[in-house]
N, C-alpha and C. Protein backbone atom coordinates (compact mmCIF):
# COMPACT_ATOMS: atom_id res chain seq x y z
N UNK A 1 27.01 43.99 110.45
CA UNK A 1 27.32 45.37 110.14
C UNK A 1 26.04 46.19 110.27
N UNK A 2 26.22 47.30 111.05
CA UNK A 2 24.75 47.79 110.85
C UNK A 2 24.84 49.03 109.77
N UNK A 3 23.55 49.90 109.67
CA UNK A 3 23.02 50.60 108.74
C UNK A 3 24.22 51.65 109.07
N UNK A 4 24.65 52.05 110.08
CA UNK A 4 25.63 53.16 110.48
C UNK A 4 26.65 52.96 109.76
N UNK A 5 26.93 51.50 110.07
CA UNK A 5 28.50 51.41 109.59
C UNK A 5 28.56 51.16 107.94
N UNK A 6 27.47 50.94 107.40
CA UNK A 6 27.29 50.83 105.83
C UNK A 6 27.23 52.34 105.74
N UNK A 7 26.61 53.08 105.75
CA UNK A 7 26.61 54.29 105.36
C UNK A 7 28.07 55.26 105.73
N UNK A 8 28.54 54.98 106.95
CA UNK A 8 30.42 55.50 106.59
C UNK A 8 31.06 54.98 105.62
N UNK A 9 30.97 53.65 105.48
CA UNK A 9 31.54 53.12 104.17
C UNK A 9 31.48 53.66 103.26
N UNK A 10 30.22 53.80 102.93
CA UNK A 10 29.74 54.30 101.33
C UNK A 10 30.16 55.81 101.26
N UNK A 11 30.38 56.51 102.53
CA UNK A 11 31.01 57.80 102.14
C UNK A 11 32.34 57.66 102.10
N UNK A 12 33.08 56.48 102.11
CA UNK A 12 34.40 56.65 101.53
C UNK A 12 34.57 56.09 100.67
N UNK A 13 33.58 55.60 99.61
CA UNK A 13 34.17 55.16 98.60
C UNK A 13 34.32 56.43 97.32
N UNK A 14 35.15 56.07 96.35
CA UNK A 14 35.97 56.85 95.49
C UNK A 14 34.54 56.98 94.42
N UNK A 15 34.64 58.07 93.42
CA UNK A 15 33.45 58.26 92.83
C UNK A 15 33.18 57.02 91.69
N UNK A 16 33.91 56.10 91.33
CA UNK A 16 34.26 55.16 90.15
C UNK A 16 33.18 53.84 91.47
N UNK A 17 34.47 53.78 92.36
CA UNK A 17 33.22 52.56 93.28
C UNK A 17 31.79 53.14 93.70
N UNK A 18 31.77 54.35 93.77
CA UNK A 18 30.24 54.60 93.96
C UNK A 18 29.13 54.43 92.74
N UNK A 19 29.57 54.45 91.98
CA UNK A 19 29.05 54.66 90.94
C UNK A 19 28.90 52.77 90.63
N UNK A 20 29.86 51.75 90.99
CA UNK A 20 29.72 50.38 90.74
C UNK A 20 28.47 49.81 91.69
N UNK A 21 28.55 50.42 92.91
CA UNK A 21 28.02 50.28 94.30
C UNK A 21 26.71 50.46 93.79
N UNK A 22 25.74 51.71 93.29
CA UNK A 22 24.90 52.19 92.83
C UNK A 22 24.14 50.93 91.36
N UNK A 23 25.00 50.41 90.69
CA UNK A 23 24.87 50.06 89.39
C UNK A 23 24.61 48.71 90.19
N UNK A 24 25.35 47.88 90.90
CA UNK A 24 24.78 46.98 91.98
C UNK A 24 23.81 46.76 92.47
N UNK A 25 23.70 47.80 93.56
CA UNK A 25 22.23 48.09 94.00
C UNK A 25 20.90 47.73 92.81
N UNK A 26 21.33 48.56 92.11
CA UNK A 26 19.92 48.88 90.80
C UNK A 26 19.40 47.47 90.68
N UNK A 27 20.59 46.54 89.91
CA UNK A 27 20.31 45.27 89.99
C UNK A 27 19.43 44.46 90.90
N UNK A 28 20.05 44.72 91.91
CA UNK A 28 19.72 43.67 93.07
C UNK A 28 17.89 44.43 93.61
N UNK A 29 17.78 45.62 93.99
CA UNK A 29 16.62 46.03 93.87
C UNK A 29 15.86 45.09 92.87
N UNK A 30 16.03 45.29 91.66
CA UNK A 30 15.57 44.85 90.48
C UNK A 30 15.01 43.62 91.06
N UNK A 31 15.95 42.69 90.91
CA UNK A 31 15.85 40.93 91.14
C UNK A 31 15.33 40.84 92.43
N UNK A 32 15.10 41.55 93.47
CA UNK A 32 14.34 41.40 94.48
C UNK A 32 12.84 41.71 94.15
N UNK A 33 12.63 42.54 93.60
CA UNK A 33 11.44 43.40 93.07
C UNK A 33 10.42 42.32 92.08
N UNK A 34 11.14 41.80 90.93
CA UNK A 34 11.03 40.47 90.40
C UNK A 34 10.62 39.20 91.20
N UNK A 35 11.21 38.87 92.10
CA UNK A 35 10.93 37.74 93.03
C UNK A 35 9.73 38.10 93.42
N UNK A 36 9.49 39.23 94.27
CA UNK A 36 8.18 39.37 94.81
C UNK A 36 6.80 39.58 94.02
N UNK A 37 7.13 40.04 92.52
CA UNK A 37 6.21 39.89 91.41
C UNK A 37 5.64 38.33 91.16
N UNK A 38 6.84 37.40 90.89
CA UNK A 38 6.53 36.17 90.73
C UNK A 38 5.89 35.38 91.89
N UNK A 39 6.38 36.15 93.28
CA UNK A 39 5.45 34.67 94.44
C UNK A 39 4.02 35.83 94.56
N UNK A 40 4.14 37.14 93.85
CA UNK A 40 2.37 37.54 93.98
C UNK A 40 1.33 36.35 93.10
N UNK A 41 2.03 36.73 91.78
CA UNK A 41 1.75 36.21 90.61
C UNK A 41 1.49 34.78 91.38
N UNK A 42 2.27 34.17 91.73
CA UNK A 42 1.92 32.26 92.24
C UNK A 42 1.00 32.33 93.26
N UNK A 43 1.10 33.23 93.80
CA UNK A 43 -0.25 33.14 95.34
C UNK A 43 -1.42 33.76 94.69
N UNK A 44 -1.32 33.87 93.61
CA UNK A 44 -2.99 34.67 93.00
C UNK A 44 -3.04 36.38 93.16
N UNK A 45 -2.17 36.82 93.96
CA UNK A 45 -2.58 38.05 94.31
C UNK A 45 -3.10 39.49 92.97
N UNK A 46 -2.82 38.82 92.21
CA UNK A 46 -2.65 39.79 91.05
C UNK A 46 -4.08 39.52 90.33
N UNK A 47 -4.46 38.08 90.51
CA UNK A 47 -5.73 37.74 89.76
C UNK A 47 -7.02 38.66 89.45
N UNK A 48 -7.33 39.59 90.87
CA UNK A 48 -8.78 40.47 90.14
C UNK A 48 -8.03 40.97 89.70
N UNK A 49 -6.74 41.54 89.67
CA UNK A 49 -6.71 42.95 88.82
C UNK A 49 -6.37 42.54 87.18
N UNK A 50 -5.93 41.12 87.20
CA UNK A 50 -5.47 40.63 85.47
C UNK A 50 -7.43 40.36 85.20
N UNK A 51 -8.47 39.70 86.13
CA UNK A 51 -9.49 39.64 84.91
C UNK A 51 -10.38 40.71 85.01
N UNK A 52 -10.33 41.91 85.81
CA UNK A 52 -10.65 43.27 85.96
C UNK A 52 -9.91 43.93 84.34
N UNK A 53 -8.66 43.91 84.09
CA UNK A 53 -8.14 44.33 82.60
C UNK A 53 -8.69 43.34 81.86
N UNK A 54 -8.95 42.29 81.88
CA UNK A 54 -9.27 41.49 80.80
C UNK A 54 -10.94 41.78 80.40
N UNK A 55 -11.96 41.95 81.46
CA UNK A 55 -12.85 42.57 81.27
C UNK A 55 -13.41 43.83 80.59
N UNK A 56 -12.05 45.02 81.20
CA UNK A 56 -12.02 46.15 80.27
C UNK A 56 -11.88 46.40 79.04
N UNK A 57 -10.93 44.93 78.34
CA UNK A 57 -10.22 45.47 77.11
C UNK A 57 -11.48 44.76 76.24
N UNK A 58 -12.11 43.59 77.17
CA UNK A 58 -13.25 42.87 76.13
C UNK A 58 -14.60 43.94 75.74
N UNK A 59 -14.41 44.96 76.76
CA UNK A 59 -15.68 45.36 76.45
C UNK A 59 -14.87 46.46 76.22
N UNK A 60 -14.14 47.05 75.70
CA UNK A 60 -13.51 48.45 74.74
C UNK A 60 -13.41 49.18 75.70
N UNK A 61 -12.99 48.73 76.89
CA UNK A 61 -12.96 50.11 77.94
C UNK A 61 -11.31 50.36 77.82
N UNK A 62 -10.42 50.69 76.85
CA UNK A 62 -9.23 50.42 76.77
C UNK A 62 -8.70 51.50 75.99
N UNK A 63 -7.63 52.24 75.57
CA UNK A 63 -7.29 53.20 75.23
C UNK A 63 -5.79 52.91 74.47
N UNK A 64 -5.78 52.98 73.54
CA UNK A 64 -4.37 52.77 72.61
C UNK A 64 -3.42 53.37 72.91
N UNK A 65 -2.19 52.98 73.86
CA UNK A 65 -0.99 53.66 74.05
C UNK A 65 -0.20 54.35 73.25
């Protein structure tokens, strides 16, 4: 199916399925978004920036939310 024919679809759905369609999406964004957090997180990618904060907060460079 391509992007064309998804997007006629979605303009015929009724405002109740758009609204399921949407609440779907959110999810799945979500859990995709998640996945790619966790294989950063496993490949290291995140590492300077976790002991870059860990550095800051040891030496009071940190600010109380």
């Amino acid at each position: 199916m391509s992007i064309k024919e998804i997007e006629e679809a979605i303009g015929e759905l009724t405002p109740d399925e758009l609204a399921q369609l949407a609440s779907w999406f959110a999810e799945f964004q979500a859990g995709a978004w998640d996945q790619q957090l966790e294989a950063d997180v496993k490949a290291g990618k995140l590492d300077r920036l976790a002991r870059q904060a860990k550095k800051d907060f040891d030496s009071g460079n940190c600010t109380p939310l």
